[in-house]
PDB file of N, CA and C in Angstrom:
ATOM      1  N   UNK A   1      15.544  12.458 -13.373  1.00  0.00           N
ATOM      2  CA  UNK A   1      14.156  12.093 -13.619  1.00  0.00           C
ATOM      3  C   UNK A   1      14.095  10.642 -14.070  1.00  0.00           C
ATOM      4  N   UNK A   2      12.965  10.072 -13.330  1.00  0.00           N
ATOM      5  CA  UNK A   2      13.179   8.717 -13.697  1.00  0.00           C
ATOM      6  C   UNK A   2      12.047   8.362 -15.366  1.00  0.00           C
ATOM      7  N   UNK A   3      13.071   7.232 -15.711  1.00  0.00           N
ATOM      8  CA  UNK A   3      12.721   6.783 -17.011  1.00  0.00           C
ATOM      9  C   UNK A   3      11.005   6.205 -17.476  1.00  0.00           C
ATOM     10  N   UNK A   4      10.356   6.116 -18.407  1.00  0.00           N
ATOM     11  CA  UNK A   4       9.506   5.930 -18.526  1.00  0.00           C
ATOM     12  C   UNK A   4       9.318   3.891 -17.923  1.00  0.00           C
ATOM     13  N   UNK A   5       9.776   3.568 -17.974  1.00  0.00           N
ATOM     14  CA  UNK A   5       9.540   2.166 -17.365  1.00  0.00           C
ATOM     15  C   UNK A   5       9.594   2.153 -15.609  1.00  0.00           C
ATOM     16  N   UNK A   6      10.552   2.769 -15.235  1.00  0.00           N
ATOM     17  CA  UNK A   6      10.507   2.981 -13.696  1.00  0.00           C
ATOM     18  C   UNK A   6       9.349   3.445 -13.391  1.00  0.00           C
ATOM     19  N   UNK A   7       8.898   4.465 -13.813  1.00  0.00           N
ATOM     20  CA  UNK A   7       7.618   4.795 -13.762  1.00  0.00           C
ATOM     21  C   UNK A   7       6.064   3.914 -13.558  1.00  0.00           C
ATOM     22  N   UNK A   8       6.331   2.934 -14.946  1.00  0.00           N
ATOM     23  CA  UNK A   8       5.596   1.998 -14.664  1.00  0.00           C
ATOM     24  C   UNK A   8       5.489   0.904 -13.916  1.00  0.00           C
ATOM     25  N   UNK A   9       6.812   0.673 -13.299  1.00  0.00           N
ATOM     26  CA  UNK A   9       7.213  -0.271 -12.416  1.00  0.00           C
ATOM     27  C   UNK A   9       6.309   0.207 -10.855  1.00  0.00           C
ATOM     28  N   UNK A  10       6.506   1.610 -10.793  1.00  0.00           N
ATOM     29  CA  UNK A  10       6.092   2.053  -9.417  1.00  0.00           C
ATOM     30  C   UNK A  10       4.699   2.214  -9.382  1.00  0.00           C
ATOM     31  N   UNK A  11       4.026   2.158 -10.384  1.00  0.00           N
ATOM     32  CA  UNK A  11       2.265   1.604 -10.474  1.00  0.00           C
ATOM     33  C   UNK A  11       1.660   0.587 -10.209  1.00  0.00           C
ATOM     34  N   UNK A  12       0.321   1.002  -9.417  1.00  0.00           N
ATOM     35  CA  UNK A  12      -0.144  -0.549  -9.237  1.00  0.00           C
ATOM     36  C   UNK A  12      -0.787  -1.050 -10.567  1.00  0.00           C
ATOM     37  N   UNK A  13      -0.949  -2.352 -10.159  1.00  0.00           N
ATOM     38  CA  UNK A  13      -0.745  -3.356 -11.130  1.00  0.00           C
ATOM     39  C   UNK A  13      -2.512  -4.065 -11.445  1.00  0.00           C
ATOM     40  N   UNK A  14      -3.110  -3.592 -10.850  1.00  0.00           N
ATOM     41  CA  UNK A  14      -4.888  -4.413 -10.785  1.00  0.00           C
ATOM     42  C   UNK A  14      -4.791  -3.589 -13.113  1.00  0.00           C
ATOM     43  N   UNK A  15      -5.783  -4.102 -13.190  1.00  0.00           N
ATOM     44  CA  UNK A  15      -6.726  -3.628 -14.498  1.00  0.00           C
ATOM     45  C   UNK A  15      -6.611  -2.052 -14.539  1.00  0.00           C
ATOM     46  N   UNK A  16      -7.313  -1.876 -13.533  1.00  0.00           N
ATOM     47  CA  UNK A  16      -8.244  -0.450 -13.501  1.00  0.00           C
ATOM     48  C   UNK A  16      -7.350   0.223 -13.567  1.00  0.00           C
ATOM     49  N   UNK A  17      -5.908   0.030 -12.324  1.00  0.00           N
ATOM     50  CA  UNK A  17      -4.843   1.130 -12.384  1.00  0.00           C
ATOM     51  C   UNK A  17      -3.792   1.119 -12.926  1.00  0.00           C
ATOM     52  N   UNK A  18      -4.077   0.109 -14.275  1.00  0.00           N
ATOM     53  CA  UNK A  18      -3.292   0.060 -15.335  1.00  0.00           C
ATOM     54  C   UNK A  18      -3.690   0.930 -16.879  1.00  0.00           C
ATOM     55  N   UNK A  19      -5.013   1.488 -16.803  1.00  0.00           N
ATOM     56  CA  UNK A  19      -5.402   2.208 -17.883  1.00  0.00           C
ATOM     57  C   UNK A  19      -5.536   3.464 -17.968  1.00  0.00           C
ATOM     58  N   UNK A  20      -5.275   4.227 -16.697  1.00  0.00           N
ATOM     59  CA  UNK A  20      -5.058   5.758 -16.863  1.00  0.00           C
ATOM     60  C   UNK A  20      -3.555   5.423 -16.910  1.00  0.00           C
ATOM     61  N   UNK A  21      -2.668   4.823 -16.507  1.00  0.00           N
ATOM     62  CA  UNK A  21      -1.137   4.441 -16.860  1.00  0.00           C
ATOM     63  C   UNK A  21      -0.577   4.590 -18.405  1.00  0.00           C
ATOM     64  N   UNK A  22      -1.712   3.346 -18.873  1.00  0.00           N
ATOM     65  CA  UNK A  22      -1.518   3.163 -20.254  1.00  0.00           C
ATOM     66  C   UNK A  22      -1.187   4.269 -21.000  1.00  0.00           C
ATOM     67  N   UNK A  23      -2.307   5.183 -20.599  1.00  0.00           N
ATOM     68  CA  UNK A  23      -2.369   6.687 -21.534  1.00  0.00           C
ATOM     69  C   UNK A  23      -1.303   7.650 -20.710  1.00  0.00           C
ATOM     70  N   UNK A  24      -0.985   6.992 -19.624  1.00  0.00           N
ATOM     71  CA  UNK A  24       0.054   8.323 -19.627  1.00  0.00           C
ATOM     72  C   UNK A  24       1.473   8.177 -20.166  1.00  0.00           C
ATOM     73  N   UNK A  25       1.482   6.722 -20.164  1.00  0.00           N
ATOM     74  CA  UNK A  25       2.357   6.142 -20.770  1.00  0.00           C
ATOM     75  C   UNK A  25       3.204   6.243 -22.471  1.00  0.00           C
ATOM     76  N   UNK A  26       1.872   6.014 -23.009  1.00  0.00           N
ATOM     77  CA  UNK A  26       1.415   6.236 -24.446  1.00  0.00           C
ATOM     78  C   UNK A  26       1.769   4.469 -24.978  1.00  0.00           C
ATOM     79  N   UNK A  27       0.924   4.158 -24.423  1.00  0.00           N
ATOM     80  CA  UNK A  27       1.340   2.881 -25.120  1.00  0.00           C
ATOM     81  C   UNK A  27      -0.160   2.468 -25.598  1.00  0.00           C
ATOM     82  N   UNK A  28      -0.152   1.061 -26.912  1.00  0.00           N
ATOM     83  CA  UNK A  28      -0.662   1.732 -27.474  1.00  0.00           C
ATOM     84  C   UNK A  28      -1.836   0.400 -26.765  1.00  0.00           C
ATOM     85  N   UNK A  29      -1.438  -0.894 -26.414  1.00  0.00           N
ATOM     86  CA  UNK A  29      -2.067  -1.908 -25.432  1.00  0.00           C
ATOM     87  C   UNK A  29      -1.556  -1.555 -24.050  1.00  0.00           C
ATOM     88  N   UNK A  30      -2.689  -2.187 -23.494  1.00  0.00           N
ATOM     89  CA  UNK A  30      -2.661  -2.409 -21.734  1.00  0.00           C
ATOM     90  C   UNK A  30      -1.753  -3.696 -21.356  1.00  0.00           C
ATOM     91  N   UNK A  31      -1.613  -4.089 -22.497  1.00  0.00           N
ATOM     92  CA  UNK A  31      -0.690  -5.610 -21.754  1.00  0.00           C
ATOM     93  C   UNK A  31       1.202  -4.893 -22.597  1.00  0.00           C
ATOM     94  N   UNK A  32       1.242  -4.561 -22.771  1.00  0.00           N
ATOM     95  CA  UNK A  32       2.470  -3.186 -22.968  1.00  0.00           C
ATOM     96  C   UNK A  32       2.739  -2.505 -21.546  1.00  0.00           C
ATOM     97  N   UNK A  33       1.777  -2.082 -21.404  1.00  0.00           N
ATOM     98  CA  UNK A  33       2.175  -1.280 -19.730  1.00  0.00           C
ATOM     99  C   UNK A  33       1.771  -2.404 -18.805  1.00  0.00           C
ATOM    100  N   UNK A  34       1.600  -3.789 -19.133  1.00  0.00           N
ATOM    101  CA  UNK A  34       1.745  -4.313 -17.595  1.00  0.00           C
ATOM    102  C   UNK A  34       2.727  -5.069 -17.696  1.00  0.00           C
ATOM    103  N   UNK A  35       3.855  -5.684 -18.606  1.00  0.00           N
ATOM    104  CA  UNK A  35       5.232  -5.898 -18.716  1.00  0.00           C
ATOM    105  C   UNK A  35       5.564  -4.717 -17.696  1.00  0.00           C
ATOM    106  N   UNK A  36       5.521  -3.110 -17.365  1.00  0.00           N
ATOM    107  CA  UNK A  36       6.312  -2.925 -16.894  1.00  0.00           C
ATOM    108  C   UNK A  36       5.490  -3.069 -15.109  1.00  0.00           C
ATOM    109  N   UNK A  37       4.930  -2.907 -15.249  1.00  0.00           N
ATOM    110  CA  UNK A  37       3.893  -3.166 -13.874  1.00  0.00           C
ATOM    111  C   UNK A  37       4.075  -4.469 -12.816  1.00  0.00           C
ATOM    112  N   UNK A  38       4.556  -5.486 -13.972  1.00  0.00           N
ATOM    113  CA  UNK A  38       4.897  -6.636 -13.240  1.00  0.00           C
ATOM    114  C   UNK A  38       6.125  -6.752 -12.069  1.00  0.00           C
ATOM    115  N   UNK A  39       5.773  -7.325 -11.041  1.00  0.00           N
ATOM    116  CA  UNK A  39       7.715  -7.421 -10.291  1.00  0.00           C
ATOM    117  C   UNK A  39       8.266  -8.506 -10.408  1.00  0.00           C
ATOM    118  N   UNK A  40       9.756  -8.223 -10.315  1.00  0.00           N
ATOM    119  CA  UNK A  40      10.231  -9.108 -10.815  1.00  0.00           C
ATOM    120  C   UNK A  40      10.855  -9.404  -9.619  1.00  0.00           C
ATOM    121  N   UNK A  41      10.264 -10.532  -7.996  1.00  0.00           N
ATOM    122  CA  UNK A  41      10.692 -10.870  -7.257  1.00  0.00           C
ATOM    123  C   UNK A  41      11.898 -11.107  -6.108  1.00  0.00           C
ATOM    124  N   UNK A  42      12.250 -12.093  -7.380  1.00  0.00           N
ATOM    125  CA  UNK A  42      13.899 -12.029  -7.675  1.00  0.00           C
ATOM    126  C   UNK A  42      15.005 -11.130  -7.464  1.00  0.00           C
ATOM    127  N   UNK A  43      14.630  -9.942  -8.264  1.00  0.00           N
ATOM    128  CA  UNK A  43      15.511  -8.628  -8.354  1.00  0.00           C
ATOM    129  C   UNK A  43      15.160  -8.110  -6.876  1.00  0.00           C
ATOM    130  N   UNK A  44      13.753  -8.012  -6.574  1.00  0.00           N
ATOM    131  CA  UNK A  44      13.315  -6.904  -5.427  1.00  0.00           C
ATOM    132  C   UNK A  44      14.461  -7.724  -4.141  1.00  0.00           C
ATOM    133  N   UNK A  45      13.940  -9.307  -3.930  1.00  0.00           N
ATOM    134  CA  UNK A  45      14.779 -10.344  -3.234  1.00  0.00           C
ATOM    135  C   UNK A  45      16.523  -9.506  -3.229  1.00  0.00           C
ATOM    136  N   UNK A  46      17.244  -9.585  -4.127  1.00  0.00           N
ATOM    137  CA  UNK A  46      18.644  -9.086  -4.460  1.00  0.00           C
ATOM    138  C   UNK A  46      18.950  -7.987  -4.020  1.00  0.00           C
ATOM    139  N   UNK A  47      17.972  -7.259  -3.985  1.00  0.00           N
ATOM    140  CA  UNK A  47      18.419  -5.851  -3.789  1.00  0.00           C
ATOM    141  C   UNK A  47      18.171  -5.638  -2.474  1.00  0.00           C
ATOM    142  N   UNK A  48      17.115  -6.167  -1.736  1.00  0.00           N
ATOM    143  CA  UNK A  48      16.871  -5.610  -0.467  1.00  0.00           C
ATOM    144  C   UNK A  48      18.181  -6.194   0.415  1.00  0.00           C
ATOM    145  N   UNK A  49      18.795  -7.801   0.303  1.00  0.00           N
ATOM    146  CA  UNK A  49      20.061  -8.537   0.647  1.00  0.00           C
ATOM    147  C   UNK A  49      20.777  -7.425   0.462  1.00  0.00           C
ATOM    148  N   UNK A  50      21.363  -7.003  -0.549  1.00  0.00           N
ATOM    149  CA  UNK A  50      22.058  -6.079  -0.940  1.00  0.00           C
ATOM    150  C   UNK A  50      22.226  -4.431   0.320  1.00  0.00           C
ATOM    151  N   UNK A  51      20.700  -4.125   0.283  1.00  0.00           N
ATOM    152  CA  UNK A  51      20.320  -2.446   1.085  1.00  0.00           C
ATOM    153  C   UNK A  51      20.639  -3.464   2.693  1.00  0.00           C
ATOM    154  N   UNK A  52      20.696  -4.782   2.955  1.00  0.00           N
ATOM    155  CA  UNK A  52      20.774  -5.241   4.216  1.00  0.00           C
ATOM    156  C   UNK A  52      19.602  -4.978   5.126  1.00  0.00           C
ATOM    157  N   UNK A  53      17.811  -5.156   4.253  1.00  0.00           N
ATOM    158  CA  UNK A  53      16.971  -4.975   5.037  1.00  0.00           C
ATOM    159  C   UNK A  53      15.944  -6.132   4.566  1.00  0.00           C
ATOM    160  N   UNK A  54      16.848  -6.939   4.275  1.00  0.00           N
ATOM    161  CA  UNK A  54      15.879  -8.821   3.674  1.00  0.00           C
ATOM    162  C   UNK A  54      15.436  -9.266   4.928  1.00  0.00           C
ATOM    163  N   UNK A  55      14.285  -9.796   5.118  1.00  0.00           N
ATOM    164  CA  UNK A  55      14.171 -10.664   5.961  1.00  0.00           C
ATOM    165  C   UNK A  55      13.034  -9.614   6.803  1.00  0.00           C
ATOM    166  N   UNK A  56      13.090  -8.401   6.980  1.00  0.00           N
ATOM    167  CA  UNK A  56      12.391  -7.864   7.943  1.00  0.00           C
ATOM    168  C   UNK A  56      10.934  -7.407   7.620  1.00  0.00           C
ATOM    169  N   UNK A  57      10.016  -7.699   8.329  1.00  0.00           N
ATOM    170  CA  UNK A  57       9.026  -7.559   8.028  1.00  0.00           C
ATOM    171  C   UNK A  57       8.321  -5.939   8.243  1.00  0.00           C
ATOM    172  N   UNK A  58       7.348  -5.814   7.352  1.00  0.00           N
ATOM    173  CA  UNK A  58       6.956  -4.455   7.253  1.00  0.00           C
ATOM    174  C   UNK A  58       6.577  -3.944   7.877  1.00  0.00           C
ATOM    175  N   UNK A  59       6.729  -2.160   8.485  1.00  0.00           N
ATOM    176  CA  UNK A  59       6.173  -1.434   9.390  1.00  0.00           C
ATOM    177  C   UNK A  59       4.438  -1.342   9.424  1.00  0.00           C
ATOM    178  N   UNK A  60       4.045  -2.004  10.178  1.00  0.00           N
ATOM    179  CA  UNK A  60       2.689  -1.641   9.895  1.00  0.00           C
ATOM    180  C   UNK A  60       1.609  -0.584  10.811  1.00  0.00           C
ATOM    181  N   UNK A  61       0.523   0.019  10.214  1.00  0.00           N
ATOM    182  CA  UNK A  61      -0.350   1.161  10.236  1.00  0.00           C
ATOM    183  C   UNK A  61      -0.592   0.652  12.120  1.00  0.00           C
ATOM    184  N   UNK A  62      -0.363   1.303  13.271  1.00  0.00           N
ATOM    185  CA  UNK A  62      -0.810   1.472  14.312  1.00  0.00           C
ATOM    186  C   UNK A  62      -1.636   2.778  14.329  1.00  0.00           C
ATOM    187  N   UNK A  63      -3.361   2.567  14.623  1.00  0.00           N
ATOM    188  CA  UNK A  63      -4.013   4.014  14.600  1.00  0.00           C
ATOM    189  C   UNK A  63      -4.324   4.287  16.053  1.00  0.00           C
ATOM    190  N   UNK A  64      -4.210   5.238  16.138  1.00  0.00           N
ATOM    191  CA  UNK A  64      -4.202   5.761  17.603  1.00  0.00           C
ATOM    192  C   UNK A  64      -5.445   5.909  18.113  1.00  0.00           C
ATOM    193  N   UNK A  65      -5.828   5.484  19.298  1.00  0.00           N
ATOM    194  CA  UNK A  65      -6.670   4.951  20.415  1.00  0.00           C
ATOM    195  C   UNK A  65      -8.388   5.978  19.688  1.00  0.00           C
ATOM    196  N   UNK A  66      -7.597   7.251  19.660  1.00  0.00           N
ATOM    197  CA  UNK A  66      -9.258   8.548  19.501  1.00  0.00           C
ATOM    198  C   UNK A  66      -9.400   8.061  18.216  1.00  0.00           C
ATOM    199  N   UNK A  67      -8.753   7.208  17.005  1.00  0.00           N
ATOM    200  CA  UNK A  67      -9.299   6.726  15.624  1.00  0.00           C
ATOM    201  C   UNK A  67      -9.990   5.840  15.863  1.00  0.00           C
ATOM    202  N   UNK A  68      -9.521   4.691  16.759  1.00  0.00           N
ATOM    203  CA  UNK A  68     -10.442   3.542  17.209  1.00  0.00           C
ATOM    204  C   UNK A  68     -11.753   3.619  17.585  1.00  0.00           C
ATOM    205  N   UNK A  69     -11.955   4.777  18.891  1.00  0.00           N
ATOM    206  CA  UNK A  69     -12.821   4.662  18.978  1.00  0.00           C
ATOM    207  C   UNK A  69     -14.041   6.066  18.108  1.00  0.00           C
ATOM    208  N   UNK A  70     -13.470   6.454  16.900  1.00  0.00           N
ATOM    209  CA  UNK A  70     -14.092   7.010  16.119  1.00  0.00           C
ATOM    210  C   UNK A  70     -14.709   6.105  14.964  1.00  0.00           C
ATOM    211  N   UNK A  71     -14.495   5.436  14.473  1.00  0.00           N
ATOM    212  CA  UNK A  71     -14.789   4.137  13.665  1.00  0.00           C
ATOM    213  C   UNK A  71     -15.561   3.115  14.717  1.00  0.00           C
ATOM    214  N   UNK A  72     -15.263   2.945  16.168  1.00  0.00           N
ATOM    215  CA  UNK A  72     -16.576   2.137  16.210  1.00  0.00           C
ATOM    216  C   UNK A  72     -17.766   2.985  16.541  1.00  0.00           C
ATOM    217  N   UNK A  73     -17.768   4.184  16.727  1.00  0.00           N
ATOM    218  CA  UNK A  73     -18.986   5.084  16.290  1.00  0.00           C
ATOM    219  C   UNK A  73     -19.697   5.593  15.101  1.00  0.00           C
ATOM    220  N   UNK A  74     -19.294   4.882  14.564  1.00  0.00           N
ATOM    221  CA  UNK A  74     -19.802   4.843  12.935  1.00  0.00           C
ATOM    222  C   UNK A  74     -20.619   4.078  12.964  1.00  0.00           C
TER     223      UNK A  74
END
């Protein structure tokens, strides 16, 4: 089970979805749980070199043709 900071690490990071965090957290400020919220670049940089998947850019959302044309019927 992962640790209470990993936890907060894997949260997003805006205001809003830092204050139901806070409390699940138990901390007792919001700027407490966004130390862990923050990334730390660097590390993410190291590690992906490391997993040998740096450099590649992200899979992105292709929606299929009957979504397309359901949204421009909206």
């Amino acid at each position: 089970m992962a640790g209470r900071g990993t936890r907060g690490r894997m949260t997003p990071s805006s205001a809003a979805g830092l204050c139901p965090i806070q409390a699940w957290l138990g901390h007792a400020q919001v700027a407490t749980t966004h130390r862990y919220a923050t990334v730390d670049v660097e590390l993410m940089r190291r590690r992906l070199d490391k997993a040998g998947i740096a450099g590649k850019g992200p899979a992105r959302f292709q929606p299929k043709e009957a979504v397309l044309q359901l949204l421009d019927a909206i």
